[in-house]
Protein backbone atom coordinates (compact mmCIF):
# COMPACT_ATOMS: atom_id res chain seq x y z
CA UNK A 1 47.17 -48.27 48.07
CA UNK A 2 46.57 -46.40 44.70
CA UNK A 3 42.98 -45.78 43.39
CA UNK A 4 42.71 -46.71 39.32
CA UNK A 5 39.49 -45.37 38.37
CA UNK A 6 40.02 -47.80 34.86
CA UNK A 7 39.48 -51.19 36.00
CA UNK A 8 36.31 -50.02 38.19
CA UNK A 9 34.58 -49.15 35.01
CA UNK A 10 35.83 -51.88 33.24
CA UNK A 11 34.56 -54.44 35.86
CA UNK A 12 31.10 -52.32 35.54
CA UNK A 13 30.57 -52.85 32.07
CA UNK A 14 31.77 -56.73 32.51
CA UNK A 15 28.65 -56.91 34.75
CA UNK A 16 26.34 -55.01 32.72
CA UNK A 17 27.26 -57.57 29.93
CA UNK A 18 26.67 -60.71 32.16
CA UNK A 19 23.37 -62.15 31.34
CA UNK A 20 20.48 -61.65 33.84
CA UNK A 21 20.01 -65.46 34.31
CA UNK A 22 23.35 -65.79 35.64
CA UNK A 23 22.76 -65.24 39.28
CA UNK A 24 19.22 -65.94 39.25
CA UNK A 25 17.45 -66.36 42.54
CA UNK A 26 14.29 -67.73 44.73
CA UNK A 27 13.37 -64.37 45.21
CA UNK A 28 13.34 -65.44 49.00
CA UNK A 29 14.82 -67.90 51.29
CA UNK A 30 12.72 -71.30 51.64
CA UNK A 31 12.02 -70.60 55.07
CA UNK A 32 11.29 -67.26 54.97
CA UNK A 33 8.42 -68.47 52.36
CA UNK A 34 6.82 -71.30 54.23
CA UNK A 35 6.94 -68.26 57.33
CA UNK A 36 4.50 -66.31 55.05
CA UNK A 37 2.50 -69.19 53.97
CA UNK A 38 1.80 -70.37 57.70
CA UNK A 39 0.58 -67.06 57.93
CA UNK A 40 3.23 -66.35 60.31
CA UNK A 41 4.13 -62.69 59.03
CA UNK A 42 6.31 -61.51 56.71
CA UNK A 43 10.68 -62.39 57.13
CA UNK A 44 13.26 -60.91 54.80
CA UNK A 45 16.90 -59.52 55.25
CA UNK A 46 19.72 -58.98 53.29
CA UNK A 47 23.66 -59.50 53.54
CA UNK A 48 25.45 -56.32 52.01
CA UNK A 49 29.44 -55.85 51.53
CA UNK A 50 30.79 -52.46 50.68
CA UNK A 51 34.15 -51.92 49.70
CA UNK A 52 35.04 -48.01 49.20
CA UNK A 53 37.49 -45.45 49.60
CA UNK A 54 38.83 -41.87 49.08
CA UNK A 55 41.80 -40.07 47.89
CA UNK A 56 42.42 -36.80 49.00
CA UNK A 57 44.15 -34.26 46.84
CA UNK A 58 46.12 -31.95 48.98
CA UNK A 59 47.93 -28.38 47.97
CA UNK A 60 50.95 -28.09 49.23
CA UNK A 61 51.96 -31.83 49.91
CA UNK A 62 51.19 -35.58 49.18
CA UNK A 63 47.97 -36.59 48.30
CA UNK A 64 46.30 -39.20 51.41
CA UNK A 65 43.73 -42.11 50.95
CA UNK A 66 41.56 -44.22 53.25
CA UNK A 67 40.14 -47.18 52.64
CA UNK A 68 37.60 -49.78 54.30
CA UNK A 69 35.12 -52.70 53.88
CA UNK A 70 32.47 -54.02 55.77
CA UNK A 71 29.31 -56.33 55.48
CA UNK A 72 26.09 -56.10 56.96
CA UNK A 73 23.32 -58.05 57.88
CA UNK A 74 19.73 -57.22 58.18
CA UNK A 75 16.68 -58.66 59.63
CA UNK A 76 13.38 -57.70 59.12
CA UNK A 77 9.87 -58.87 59.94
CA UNK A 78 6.28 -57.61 60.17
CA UNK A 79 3.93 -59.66 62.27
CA UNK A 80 0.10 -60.85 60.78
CA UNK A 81 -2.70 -57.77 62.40
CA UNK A 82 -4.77 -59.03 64.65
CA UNK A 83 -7.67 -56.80 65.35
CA UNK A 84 -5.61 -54.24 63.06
CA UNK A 85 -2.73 -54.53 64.98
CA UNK A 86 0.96 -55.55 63.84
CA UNK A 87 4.41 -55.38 65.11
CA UNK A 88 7.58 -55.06 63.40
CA UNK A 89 11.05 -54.62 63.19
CA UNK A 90 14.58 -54.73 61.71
CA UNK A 91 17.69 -55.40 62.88
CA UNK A 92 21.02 -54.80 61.62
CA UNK A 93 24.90 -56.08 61.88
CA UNK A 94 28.12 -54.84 60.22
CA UNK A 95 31.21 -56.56 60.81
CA UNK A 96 34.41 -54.42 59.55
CA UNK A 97 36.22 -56.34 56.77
CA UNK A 98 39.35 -54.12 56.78
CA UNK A 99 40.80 -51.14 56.94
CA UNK A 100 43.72 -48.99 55.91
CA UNK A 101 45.02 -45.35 55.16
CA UNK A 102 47.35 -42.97 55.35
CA UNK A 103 48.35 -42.67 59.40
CA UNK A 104 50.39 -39.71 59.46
CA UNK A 105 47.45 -37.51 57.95
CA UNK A 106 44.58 -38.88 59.97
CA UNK A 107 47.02 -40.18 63.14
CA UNK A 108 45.19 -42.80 65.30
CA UNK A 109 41.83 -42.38 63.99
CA UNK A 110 40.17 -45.58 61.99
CA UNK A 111 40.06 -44.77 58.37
CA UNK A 112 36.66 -47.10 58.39
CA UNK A 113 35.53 -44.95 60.80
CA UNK A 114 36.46 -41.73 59.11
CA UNK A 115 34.52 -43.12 55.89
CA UNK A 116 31.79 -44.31 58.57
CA UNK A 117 31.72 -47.66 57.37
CA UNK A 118 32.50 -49.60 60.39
CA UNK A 119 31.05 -51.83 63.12
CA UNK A 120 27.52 -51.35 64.50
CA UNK A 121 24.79 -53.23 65.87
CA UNK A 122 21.52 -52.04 66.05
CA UNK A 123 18.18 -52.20 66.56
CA UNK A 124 17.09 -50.02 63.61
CA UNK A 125 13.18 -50.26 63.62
CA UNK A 126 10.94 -51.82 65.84
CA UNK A 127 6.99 -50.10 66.21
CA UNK A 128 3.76 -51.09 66.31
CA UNK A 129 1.17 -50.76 63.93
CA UNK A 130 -2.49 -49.87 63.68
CA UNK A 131 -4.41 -50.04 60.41
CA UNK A 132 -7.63 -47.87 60.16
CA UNK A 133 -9.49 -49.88 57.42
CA UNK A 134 -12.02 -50.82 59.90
CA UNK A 135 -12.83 -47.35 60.75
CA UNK A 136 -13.51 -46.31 56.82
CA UNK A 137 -9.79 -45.26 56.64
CA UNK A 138 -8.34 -47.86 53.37
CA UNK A 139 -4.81 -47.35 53.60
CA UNK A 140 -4.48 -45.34 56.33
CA UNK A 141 -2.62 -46.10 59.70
CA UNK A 142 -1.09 -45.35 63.44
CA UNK A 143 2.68 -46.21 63.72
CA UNK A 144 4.30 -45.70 66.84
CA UNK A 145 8.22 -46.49 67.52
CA UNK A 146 11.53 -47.04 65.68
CA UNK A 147 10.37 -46.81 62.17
CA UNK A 148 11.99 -45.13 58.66
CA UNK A 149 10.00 -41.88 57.25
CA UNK A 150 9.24 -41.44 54.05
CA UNK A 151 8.44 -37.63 53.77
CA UNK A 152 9.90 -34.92 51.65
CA UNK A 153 12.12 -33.61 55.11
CA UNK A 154 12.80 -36.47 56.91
CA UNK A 155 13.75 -39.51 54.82
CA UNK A 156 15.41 -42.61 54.84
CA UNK A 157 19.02 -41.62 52.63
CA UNK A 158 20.37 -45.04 52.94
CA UNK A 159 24.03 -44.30 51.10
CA UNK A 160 26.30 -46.94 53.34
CA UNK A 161 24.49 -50.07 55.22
CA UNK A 162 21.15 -48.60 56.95
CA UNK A 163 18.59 -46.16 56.55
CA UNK A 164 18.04 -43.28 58.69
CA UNK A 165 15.75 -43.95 61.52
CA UNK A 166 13.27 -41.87 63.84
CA UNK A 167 11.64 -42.82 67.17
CA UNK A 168 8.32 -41.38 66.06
CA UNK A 169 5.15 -41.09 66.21
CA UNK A 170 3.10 -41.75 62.88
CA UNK A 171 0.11 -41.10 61.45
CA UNK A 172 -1.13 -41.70 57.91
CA UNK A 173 -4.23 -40.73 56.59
CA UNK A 174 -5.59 -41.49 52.80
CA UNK A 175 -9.34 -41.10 52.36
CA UNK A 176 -9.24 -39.36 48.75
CA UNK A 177 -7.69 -40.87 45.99
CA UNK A 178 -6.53 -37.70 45.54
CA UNK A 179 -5.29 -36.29 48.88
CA UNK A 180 -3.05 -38.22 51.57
CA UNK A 181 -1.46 -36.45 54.63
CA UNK A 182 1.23 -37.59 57.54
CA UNK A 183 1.15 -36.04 60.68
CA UNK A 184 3.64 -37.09 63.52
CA UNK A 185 6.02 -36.51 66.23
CA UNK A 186 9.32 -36.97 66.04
CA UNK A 187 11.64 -37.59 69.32
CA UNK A 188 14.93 -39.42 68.58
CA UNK A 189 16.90 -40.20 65.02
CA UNK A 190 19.81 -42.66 64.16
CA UNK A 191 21.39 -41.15 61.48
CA UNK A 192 22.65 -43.41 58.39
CA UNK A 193 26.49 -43.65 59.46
CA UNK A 194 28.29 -46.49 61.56
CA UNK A 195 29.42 -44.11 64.50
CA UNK A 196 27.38 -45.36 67.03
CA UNK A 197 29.97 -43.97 69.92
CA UNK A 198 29.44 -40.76 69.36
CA UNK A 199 26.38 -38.87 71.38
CA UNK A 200 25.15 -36.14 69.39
CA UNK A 201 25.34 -34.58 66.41
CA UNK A 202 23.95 -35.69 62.67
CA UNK A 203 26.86 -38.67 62.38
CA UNK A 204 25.66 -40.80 65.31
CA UNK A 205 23.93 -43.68 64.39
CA UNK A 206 22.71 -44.25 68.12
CA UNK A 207 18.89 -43.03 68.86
CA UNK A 208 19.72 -39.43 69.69
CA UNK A 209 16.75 -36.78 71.16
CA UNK A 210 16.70 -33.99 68.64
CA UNK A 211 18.35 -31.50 70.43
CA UNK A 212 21.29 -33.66 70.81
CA UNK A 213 21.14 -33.72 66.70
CA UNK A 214 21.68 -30.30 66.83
CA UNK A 215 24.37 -29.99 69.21
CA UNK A 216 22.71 -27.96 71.68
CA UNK A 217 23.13 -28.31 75.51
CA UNK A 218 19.30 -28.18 76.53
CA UNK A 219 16.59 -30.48 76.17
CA UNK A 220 13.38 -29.77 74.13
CA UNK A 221 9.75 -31.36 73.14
CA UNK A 222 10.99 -33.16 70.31
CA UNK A 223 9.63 -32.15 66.54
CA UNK A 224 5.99 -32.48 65.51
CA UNK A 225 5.48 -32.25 61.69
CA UNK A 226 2.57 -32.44 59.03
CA UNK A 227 2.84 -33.04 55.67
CA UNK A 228 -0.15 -33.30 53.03
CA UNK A 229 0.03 -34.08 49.06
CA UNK A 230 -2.85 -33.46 47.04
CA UNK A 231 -2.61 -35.08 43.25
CA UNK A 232 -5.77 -33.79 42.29
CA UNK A 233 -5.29 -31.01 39.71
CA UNK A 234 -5.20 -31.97 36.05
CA UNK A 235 -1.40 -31.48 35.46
CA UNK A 236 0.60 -30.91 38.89
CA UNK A 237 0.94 -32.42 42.30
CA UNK A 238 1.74 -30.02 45.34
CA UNK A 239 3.13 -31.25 48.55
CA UNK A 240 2.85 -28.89 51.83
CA UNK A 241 4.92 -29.57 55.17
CA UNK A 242 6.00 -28.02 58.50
CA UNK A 243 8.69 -29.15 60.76
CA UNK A 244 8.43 -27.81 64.47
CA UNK A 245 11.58 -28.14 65.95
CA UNK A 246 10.78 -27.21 69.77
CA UNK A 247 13.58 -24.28 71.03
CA UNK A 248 15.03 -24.91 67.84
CA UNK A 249 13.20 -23.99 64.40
CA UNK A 250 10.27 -24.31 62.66
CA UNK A 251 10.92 -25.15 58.81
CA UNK A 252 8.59 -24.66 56.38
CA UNK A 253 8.04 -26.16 52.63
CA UNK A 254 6.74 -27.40 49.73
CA UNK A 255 7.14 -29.19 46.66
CA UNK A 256 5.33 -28.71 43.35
CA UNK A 257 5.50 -30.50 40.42
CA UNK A 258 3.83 -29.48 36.85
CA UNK A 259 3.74 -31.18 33.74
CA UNK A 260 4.57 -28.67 31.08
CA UNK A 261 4.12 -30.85 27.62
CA UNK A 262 3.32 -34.32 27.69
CA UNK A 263 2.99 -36.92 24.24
CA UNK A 264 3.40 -40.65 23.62
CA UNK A 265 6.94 -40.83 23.89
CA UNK A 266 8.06 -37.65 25.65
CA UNK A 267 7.26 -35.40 29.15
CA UNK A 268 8.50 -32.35 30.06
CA UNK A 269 7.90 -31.31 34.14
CA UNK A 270 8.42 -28.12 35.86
CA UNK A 271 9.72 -29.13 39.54
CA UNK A 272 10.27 -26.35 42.35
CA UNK A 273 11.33 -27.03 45.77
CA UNK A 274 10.35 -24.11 48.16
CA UNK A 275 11.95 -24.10 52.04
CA UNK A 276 11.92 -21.18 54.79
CA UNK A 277 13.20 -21.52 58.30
CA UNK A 278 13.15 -19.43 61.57
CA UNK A 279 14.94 -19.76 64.77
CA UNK A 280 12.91 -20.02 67.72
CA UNK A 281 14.16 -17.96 70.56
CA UNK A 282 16.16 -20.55 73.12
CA UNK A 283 18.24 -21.32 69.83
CA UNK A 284 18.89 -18.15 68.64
CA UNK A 285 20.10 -16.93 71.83
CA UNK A 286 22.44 -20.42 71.58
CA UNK A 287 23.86 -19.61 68.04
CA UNK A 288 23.81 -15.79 68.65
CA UNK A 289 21.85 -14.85 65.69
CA UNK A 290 18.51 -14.20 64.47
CA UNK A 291 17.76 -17.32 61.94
CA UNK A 292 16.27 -16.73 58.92
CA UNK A 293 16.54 -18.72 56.11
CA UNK A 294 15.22 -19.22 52.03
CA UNK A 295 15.84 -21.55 49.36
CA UNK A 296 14.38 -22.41 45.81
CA UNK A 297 15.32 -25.47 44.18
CA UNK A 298 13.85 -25.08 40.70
CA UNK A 299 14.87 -27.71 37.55
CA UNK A 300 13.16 -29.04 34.34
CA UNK A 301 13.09 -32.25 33.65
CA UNK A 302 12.73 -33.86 30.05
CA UNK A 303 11.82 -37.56 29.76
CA UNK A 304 11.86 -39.98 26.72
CA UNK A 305 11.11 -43.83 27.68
CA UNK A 306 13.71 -44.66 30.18
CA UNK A 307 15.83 -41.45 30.14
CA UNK A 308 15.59 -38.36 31.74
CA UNK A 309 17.76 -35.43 32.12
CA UNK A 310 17.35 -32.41 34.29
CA UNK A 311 19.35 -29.39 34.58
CA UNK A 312 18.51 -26.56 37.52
CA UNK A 313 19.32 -24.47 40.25
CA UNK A 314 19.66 -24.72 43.95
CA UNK A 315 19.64 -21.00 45.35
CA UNK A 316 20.19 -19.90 49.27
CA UNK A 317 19.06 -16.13 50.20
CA UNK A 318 21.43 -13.54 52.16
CA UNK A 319 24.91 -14.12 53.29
CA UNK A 320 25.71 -15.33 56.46
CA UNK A 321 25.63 -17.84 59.16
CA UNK A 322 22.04 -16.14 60.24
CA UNK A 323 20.79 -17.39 56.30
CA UNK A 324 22.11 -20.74 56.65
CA UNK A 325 19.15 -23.73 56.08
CA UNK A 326 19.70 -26.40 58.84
CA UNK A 327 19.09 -30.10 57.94
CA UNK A 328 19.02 -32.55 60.70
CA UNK A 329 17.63 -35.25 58.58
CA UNK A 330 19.05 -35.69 55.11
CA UNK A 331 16.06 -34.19 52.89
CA UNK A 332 15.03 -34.79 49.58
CA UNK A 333 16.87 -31.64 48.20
CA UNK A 334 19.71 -31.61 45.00
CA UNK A 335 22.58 -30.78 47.59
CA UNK A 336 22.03 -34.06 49.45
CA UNK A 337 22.51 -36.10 46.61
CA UNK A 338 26.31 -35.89 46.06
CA UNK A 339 28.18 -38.83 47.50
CA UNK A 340 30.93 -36.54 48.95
CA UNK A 341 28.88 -34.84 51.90
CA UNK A 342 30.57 -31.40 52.11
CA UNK A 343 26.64 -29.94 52.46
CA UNK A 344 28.16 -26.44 50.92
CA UNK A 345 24.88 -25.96 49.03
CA UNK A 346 23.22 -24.84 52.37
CA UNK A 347 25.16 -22.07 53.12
CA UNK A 348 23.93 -18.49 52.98
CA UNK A 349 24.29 -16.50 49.91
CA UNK A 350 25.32 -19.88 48.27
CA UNK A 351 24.32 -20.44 44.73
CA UNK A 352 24.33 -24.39 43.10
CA UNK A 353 23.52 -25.09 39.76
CA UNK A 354 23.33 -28.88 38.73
CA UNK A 355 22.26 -31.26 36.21
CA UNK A 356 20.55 -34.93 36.89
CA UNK A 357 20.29 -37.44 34.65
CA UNK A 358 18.95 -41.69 34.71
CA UNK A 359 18.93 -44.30 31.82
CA UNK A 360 17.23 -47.71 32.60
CA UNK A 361 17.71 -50.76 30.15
CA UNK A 362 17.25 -54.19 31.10
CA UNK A 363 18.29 -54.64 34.49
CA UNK A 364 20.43 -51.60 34.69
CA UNK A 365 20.58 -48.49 35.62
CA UNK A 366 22.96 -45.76 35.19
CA UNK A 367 22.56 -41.96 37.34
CA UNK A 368 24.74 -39.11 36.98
CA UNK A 369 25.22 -36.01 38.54
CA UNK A 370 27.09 -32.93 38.40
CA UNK A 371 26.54 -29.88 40.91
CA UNK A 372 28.44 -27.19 40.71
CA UNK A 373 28.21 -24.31 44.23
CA UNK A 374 29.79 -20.98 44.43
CA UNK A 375 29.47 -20.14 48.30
CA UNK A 376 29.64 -16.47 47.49
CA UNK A 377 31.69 -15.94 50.70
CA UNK A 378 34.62 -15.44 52.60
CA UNK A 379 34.62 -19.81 53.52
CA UNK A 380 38.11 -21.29 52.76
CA UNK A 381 36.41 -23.02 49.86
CA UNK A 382 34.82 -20.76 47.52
CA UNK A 383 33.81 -22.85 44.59
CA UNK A 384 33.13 -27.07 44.59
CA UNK A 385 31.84 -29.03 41.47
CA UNK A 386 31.44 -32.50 41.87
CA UNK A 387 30.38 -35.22 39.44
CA UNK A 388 28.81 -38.24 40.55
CA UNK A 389 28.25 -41.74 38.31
CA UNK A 390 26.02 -44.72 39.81
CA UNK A 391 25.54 -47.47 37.87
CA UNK A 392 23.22 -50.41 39.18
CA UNK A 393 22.57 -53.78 37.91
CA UNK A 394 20.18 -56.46 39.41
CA UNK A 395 20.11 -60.09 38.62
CA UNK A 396 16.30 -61.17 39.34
CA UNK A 397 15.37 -60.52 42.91
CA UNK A 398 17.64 -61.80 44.60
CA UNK A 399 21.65 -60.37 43.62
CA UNK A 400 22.42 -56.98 42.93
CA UNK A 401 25.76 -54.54 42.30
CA UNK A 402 26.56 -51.20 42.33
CA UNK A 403 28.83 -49.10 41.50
CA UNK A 404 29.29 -45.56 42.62
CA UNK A 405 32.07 -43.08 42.08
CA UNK A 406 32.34 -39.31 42.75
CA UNK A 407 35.04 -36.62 41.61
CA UNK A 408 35.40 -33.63 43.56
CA UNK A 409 37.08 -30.36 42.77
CA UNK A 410 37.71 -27.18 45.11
CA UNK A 411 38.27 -23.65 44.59
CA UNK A 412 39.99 -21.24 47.04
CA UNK A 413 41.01 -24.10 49.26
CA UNK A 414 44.05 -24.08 51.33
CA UNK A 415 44.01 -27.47 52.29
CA UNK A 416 42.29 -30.35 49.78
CA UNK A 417 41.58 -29.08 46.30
CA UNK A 418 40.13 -32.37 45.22
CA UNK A 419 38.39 -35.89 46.42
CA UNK A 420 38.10 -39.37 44.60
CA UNK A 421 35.12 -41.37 46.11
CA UNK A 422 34.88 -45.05 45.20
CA UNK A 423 32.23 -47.56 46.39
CA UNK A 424 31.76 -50.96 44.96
CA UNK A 425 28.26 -53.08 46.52
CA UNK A 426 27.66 -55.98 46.76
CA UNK A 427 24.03 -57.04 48.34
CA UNK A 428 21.95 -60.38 48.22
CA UNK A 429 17.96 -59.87 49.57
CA UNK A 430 17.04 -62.84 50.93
């Protein structure tokens, strides 16, 4: 089964040409309305298919593919507060549509699985929730249970069927209009993939403890964190956090963002990323190294209307395992956004330079990216550049389709010296 990149984009711009009328829809199910009207709480879900697939370039000998499909369902609902109090939840089904590749490269193994777009079943959120408007805190609550997180190091990265979830502990606190703060606990995390066999490691979708994220064979006290954002100065907004990984690492961050020029019609910002971790003692004596690690994400980003480009750089410190930067939960960083998750941007001594860029018209969107890492060391890939193309179109509330494809290319590989990643969606909310 050959990949033809051609009629992809063709069917893209056929759908970017279809008028936004065509697929109108109620927004919501009639049900799920009258639910909200009773004063019942609030119901929504949404039925997903993805279709995708990757060809692998190999040196040496025949290229290989894999391809799969699945559809998932999800279910989610947020009870009226009583007192302040609300409970919630989501659930979430994929079925596995299909699924084929080439046998004698990957043997037994499910190429849906490989692409981690298979079967799962889970119970992705479920908490309970206290607001603190009564107690002079507007917007401000407790949430305690399976919930996403929306912070700078721990976020939701939904790229297949579900979004990363934590078995936390949250609290939110706004009481400036200026200044807002989360401070939590962390315990378990499902991670974003369909392999919900496996029992540790970043891949497993099943509620892991953190320790078993990280692969190491002793239990810890979970990961307490703190992050505050304070929007208050005239031209830049600075975010501060800490991540307290218990007998693992502490990491350490922040994000600022200044506006540089600003007129009518055009805005230039100055972003910088900032992150520093250090091994605690139990895991250094695990990995056999003293951890210490630095990176600066720095880019500027020019903005007309609805189109913004940024170009920057994505730069690790030292040279080795011991200057690696660990990421247990997908963060918010330039190296996490390519669709092909080879994560080369973290190592040591690495050195990424990319450019980002996002047009909105109508009810389109189009992203691009292209990242381009020199590891700067003796890994069996040396160099990657990747370019990424993600072009979204919603009809009303209801319908929407994406398209997303990534090209990969390797230096100094002995094995794959290239990737094609295709993904076609296909998602009703209703």
């Amino acid at each position: 089964m050959s990949v033809n990149v051609f009629p992809l984009l063709l069917f893209a711009v056929a759908i970017s040409l279809m008028p936004a009328t065509r697929l109108e829809g109620e927004g919501n199910l009639p049900l799920f309305k009258t639910i909200k009207k009773e004063g019942y709480g609030d119901l929504s879900g949404r039925v997903q298919t993805l279709l995708m697939g990757r060809k692998f370039e190999n040196q040496g000998s025949g290229d290989t593919e894999l391809h799969s499909g699945s559809t998932a369902f999800s279910l989610n609902y947020e009870s009226p507060a009583y007192s302040g109090f609300s409970v919630g939840g989501e659930y979430m089904y994929s079925w596995k549509l299909y699924s084929s590749g080439d046998r004698q490269a990957f043997g037994s193994l499910d190429p849906a699985y490989v692409l981690s777009n298979s079967d799962f079943s889970i119970l992705n959120k479920v908490y309970i929730r206290l607001a603190l408007d009564d107690l002079g805190w507007e917007n401000s609550y407790l949430k305690v249970g399976r919930q996403a997180l929306h912070t700078v190091f721990a976020g939701t990265y939904n790229i297949r069927q579900k979004d990363q979830s934590y078995e936390a502990v949250l609290l939110h606190l706004e009481n400036n209009k200026n200044l807002s703060a989360d401070l939590g606990f962390i315990d378990k995390f499902s991670s974003w993939t369909s392999r919900d066999d496996l029992t540790n490691g970043p891949s497993a979708n099943g509620f892991n403890p953190v320790e078993k994220v990280e692969g190491v064979p002793y239990s810890t006290n979970g990961m307490p964190f703190a992050e505050v954002t304070y929007t208050g100065f005239e031209r830049a907004e600075l975010t501060i956090y800490d991540f307290y990984g218990d007998d693992l690492y502490n990491t350490f961050g922040f994000n600022i963002v200044g506006t540089v020029f600003e007129s009518d019609e055009f805005k230039t910002d100055l972003k910088i990323k900032y992150i520093r971790q250090s091994g605690m003692d139990r895991y250094e004596n695990f990995v056999g190294f003293d951890l210490q690690s630095d990176a600066l994400q720095a880019g500027v980003n020019f903005q007309k209307g609805d189109f913004r480009i940024e170009p920057g750089i994505f730069i690790v410190s030292g040279g080795g395992a011991d200057n690696d930067i660990h990421s247990p939960f997908q963060p918010s960083l330039i190296i996490e956004e390519p669709m092909v998750e080879t994560d080369a941007g973290f190592f040591g001594g690495s050195q990424s330079f990319f450019v980002e860029s996002n047009y909105s018209w109508n009810d389109n969107n189009l992203y691009m990216l292209y990242l381009y890492t020199d590891l700067h060391s003796s890994n069996p890939i040396d160099k990657s550049k990747e370019f990424d193309i993600i072009y979204t179109r919603n009809f009303g509330s209801s319908y929407y389709f994406k398209l997303k494809m990534a090209f990969v290319d390797y230096d100094g590989s002995a094995g794959v010296t290239g990737i094609l990643d295709y993904r076609l969606f296909f998602g009703w909310n209703l």
